[in-house]
C-alpha atoms as a PDB file:
ATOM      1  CA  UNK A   1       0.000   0.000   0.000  1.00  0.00           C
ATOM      2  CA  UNK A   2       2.152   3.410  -1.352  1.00  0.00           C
ATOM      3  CA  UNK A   3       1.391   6.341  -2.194  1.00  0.00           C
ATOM      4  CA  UNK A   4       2.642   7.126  -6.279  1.00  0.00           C
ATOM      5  CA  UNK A   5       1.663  10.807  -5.962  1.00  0.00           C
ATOM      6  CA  UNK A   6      -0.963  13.671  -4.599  1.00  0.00           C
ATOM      7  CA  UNK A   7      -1.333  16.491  -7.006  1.00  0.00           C
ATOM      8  CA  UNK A   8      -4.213  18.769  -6.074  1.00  0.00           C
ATOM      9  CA  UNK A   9      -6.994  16.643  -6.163  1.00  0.00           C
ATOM     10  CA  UNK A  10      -5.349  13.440  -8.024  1.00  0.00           C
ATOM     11  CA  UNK A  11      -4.572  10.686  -5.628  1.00  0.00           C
ATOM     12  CA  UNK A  12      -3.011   7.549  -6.899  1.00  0.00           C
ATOM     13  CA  UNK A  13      -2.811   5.067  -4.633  1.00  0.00           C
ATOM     14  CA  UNK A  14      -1.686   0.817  -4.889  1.00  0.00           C
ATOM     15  CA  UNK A  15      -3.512  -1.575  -2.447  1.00  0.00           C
ATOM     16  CA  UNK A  16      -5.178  -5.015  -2.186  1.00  0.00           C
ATOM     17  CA  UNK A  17      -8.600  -6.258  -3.473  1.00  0.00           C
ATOM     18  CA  UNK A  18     -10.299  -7.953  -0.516  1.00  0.00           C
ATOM     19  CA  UNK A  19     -14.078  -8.995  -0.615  1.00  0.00           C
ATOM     20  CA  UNK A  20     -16.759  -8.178   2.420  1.00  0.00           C
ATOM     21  CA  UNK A  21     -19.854 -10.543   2.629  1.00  0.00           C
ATOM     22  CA  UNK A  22     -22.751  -9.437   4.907  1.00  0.00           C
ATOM     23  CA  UNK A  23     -23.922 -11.238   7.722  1.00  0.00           C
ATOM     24  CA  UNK A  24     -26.905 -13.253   5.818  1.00  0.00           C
ATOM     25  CA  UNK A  25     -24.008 -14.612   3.166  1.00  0.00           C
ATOM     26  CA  UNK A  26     -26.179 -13.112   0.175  1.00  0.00           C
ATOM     27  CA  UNK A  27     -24.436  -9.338  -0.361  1.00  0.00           C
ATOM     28  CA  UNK A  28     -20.669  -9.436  -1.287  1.00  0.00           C
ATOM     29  CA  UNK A  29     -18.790  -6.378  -2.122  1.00  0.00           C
ATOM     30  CA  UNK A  30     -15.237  -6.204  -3.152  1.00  0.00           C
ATOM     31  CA  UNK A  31     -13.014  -3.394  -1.772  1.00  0.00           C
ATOM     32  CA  UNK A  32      -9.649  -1.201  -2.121  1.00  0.00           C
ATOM     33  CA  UNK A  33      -8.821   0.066   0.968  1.00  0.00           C
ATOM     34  CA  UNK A  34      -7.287   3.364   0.339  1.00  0.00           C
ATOM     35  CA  UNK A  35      -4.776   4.046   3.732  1.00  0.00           C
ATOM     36  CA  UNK A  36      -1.284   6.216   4.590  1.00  0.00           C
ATOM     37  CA  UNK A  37      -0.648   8.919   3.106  1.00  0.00           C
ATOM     38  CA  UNK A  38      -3.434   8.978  -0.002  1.00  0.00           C
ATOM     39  CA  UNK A  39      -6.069   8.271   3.102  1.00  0.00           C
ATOM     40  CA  UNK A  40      -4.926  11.267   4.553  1.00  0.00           C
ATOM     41  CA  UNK A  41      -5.412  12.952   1.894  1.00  0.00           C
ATOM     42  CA  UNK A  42      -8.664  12.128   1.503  1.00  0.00           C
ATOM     43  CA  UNK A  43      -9.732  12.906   4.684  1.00  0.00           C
ATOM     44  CA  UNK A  44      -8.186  16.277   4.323  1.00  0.00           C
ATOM     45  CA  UNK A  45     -10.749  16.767   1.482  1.00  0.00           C
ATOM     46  CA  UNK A  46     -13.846  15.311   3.637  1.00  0.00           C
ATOM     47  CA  UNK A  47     -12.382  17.889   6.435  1.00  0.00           C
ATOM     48  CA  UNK A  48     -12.305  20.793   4.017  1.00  0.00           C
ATOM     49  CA  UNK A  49     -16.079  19.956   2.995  1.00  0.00           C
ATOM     50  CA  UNK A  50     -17.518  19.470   6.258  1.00  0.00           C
ATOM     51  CA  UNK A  51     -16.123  22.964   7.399  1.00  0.00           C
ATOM     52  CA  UNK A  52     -17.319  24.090   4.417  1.00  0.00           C
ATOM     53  CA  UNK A  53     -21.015  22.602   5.092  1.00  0.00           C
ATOM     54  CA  UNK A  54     -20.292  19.932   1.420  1.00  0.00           C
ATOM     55  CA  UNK A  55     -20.496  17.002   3.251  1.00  0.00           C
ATOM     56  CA  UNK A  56     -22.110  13.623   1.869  1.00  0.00           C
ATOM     57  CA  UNK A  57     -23.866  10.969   3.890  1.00  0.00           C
ATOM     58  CA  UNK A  58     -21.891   8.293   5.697  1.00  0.00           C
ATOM     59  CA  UNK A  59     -19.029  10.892   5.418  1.00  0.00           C
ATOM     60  CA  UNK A  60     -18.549   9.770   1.710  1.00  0.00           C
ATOM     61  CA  UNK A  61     -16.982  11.162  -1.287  1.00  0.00           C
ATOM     62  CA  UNK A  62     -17.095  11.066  -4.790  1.00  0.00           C
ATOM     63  CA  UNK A  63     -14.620   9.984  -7.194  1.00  0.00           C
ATOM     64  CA  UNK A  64     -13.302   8.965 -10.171  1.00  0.00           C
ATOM     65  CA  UNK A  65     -11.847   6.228 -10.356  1.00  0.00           C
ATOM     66  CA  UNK A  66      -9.079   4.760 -13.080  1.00  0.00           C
ATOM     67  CA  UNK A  67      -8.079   1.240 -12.584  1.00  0.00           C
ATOM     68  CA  UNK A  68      -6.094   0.178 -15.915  1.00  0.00           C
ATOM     69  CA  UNK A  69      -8.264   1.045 -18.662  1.00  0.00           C
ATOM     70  CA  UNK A  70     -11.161   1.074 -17.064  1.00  0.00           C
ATOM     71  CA  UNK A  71     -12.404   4.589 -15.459  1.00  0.00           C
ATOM     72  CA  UNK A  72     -15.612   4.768 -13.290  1.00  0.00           C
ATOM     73  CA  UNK A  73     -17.547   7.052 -11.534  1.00  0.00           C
ATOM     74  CA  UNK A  74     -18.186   6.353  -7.272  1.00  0.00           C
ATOM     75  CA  UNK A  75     -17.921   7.045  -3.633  1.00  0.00           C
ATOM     76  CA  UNK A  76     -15.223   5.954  -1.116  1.00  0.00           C
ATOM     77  CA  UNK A  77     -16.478   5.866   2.719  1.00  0.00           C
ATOM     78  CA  UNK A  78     -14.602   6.240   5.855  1.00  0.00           C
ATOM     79  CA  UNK A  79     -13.749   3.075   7.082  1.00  0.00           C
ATOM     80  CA  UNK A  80     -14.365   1.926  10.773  1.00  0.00           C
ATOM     81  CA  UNK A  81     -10.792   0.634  11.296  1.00  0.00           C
ATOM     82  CA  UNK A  82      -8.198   2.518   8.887  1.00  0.00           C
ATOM     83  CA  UNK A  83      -8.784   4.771   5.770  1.00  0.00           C
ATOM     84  CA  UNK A  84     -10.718   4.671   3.490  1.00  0.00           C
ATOM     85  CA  UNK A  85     -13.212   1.924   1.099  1.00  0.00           C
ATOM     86  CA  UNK A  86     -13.367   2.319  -2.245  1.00  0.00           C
ATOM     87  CA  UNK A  87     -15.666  -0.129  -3.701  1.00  0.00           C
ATOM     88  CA  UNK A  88     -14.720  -2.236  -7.441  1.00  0.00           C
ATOM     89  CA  UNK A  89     -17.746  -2.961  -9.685  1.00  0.00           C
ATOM     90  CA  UNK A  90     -17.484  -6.987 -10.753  1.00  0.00           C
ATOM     91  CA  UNK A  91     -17.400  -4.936 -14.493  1.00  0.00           C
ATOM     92  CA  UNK A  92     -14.686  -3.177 -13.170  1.00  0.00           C
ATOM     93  CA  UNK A  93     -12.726  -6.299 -11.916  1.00  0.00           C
ATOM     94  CA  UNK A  94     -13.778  -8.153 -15.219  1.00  0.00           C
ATOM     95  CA  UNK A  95     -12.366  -5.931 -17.580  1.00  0.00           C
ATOM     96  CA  UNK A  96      -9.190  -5.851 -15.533  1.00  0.00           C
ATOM     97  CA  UNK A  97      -8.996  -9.449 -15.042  1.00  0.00           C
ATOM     98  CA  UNK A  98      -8.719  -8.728 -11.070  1.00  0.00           C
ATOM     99  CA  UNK A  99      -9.471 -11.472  -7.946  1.00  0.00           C
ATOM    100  CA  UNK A 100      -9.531 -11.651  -4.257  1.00  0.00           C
ATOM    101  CA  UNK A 101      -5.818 -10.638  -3.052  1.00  0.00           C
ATOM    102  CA  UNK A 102      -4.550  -8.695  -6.244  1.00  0.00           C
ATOM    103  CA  UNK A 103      -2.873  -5.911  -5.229  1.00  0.00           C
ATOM    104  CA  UNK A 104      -4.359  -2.821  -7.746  1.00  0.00           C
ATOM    105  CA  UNK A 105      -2.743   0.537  -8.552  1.00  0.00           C
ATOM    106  CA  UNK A 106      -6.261   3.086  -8.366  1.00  0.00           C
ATOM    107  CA  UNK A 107      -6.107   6.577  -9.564  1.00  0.00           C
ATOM    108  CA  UNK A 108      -8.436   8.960  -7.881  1.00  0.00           C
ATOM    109  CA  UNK A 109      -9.839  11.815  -9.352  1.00  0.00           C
ATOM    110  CA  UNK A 110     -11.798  13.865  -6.122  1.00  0.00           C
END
């Protein structure tokens, strides 16, 4: 999990696909969590819009967000433990031939 660069509001950021499954079994979600120094940025940017009386529900944010060739539109949300969530579409994880484990470089426009 590194941090390539923070320009502005670009935020590139490499860490590992793991998958969530709710507590009936039926809902599974696969995640990026986004930590260190690009999850600091981030909050920065949920600070700066709070004070600024922008802020989202469950503290969330949108993005875009560039994972090889494929670019999508969605939210990251504070995580409970560290960082922050940023969820990958199964189209997303298709295209990009991406499992459980991978570790994925993300590019975050916010």
């Amino acid at each position: 999990m590194t941090l390539r660069q923070v320009q502005g509001e670009r935020i590139s950021h490499t860490g590992q696909l793991w998958r969530w499954t709710g507590a009936t079994g039926t809902g599974v979600w696969f995640f990026i969590t986004i930590d260190g120094a690009a999850g600091e940025a981030l909050s920065a940017t949920a600070l700066m819009r709070r004070l600024e009386g922008m802020s989202r529900g469950f503290g969330s944010l949108k993005v875009r967000a560039t994972i090889g060739d494929s670019e999508f539109a969605t939210s990251v949300f504070p995580s409970k433990e560290t960082g922050w969530m940023l969820p990958v579409k199964a189209a997303v994880r298709k295209a990009e031939g991406l499992g459980e484990g991978d570790l994925v470089e993300v590019v975050l426009e916010v």
